[in-house]
Protein backbone atom coordinates (compact mmCIF):
# COMPACT_ATOMS: atom_id res chain seq x y z
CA UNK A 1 3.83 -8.44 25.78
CA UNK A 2 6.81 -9.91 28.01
CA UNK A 3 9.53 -7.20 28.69
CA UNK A 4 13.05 -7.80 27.84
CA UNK A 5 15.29 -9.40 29.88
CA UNK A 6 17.42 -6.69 30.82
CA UNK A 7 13.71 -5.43 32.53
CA UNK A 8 13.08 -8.53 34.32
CA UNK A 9 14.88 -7.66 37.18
CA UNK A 10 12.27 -5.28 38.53
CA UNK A 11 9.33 -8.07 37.96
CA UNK A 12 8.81 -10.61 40.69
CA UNK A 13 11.12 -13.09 38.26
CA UNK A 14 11.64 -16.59 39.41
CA UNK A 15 13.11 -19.83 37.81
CA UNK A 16 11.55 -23.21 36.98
CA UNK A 17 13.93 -25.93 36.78
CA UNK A 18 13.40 -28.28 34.77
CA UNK A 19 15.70 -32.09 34.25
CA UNK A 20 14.58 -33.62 30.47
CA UNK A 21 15.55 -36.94 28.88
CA UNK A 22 15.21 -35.01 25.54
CA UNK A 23 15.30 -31.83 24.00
CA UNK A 24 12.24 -29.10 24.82
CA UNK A 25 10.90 -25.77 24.04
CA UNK A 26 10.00 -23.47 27.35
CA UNK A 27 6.79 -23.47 25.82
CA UNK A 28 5.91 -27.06 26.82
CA UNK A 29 7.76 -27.13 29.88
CA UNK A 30 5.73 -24.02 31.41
CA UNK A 31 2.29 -26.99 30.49
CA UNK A 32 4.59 -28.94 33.36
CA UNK A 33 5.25 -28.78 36.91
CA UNK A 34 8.88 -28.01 37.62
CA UNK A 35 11.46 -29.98 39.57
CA UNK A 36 12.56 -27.38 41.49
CA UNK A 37 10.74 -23.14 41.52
CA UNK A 38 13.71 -20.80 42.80
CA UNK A 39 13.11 -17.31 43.72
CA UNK A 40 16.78 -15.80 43.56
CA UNK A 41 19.33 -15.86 40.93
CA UNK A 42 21.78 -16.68 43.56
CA UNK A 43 19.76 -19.84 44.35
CA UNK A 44 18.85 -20.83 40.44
CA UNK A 45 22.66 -20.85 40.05
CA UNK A 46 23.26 -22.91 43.43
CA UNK A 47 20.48 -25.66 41.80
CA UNK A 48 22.42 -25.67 38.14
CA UNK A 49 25.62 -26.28 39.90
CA UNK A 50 24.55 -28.77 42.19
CA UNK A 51 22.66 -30.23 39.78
CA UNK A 52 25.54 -30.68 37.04
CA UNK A 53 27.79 -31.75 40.24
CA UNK A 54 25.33 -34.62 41.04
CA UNK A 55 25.80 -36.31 37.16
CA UNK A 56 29.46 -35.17 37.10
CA UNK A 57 30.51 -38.89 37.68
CA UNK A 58 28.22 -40.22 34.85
CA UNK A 59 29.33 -37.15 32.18
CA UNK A 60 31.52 -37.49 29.44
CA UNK A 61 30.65 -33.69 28.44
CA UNK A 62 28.55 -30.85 29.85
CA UNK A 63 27.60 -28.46 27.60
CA UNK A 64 25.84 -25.06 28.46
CA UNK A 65 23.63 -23.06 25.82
CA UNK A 66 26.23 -20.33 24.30
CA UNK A 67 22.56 -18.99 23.20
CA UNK A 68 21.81 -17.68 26.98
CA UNK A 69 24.66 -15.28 26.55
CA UNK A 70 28.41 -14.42 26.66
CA UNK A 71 29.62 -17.57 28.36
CA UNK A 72 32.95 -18.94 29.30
CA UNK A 73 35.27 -20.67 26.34
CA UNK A 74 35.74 -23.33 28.60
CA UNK A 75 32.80 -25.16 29.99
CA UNK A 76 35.19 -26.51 32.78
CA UNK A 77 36.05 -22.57 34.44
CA UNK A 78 32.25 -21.65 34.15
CA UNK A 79 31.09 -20.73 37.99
CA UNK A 80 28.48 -19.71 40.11
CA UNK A 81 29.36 -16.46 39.62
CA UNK A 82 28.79 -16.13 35.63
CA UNK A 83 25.19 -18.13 36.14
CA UNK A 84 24.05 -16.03 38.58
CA UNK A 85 25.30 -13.02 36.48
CA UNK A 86 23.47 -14.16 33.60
CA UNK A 87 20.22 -15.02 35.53
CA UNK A 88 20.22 -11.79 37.21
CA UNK A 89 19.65 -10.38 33.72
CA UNK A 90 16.56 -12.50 33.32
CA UNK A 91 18.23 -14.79 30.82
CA UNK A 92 17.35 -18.67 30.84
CA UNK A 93 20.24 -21.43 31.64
CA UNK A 94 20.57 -24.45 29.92
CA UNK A 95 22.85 -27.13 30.24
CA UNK A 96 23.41 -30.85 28.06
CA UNK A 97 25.14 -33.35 30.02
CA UNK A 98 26.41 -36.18 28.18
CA UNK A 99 26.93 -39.21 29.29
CA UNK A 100 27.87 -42.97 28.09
CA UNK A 101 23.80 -43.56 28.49
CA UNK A 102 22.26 -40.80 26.99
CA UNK A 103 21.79 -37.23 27.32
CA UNK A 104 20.42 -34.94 30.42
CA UNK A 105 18.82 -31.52 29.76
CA UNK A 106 18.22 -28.74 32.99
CA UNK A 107 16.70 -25.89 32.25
CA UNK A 108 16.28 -23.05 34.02
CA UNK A 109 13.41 -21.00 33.03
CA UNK A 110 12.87 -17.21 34.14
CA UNK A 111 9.00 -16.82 34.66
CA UNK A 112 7.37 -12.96 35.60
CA UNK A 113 4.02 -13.83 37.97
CA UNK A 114 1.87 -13.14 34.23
CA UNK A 115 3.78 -15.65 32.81
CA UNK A 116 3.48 -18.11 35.34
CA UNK A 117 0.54 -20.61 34.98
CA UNK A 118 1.22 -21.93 39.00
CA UNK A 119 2.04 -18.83 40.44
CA UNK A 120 -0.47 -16.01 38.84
CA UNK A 121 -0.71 -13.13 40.31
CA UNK A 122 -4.17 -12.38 42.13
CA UNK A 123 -6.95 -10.36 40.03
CA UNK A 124 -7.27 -6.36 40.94
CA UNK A 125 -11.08 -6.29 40.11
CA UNK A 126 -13.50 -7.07 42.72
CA UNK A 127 -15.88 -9.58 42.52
CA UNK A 128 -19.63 -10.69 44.10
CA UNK A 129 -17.62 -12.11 47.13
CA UNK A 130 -15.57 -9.21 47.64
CA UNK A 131 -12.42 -10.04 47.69
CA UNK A 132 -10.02 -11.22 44.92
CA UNK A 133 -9.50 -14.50 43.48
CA UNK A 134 -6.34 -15.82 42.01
CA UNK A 135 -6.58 -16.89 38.84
């Protein structure tokens, strides 16, 4: 069973980021190799930022996922502060930029090592070899 969020903290929590095309489920992006695998909320809200900045020319909108949590009225004064806040948590990030060609999704994606199908967390019983193998 995954913990809440609010219990992530204490796990060894990381972030996949992810860049889409179209919408997705974290379900089917965990089945793919991320863009980006960042270890610190501090440095999961430096890649949305960034990220968002590097399309900023092409938007017409950004939108971020209200779902996530309590978020900024204006999508314009959200900062690094708020997404690291809100990461720090353990909650996900999402963001929809819109632009005169289409649409962009980033995700960010908080993973525990259980959770993690590239990053699993070694096995505690022993084997014929003697020593543990990751999974």
């Amino acid at each position: 069973m995954t913990p809440p969020p609010s219990a992530w903290h204490d796990l060894a929590l990381h972030w996949h980021a992810h860049v889409d095309l179209r919408a997705s489920c974290s379900r089917s992006r965990r089945r793919r190799r991320p863009v980006a695998v960042l270890f610190t909320p501090r440095a999961a809200a430096a890649w949305m930022a960034g990220t968002v900045q590097r399309y900023r020319s092409e938007a017409v909108a950004v939108r971020y996922n209200a779902a996530t949590g309590p978020a900024p009225a204006d999508s314009e004064s959200r900062d690094n502060c708020h997404d690291h806040h809100l990461l720090s948590l353990g909650y996900p990030l999402d963001a929809l930029i819109l632009t005169t060609t289409g649409e962009l999704y980033l995700h960010l994606d908080p993973l525990g090592p259980r959770e993690c199908p590239y990053h699993r967390p070694e096995r505690p019983e022993r084997h014929d070899s003697g020593g543990n193998h990751v999974l």
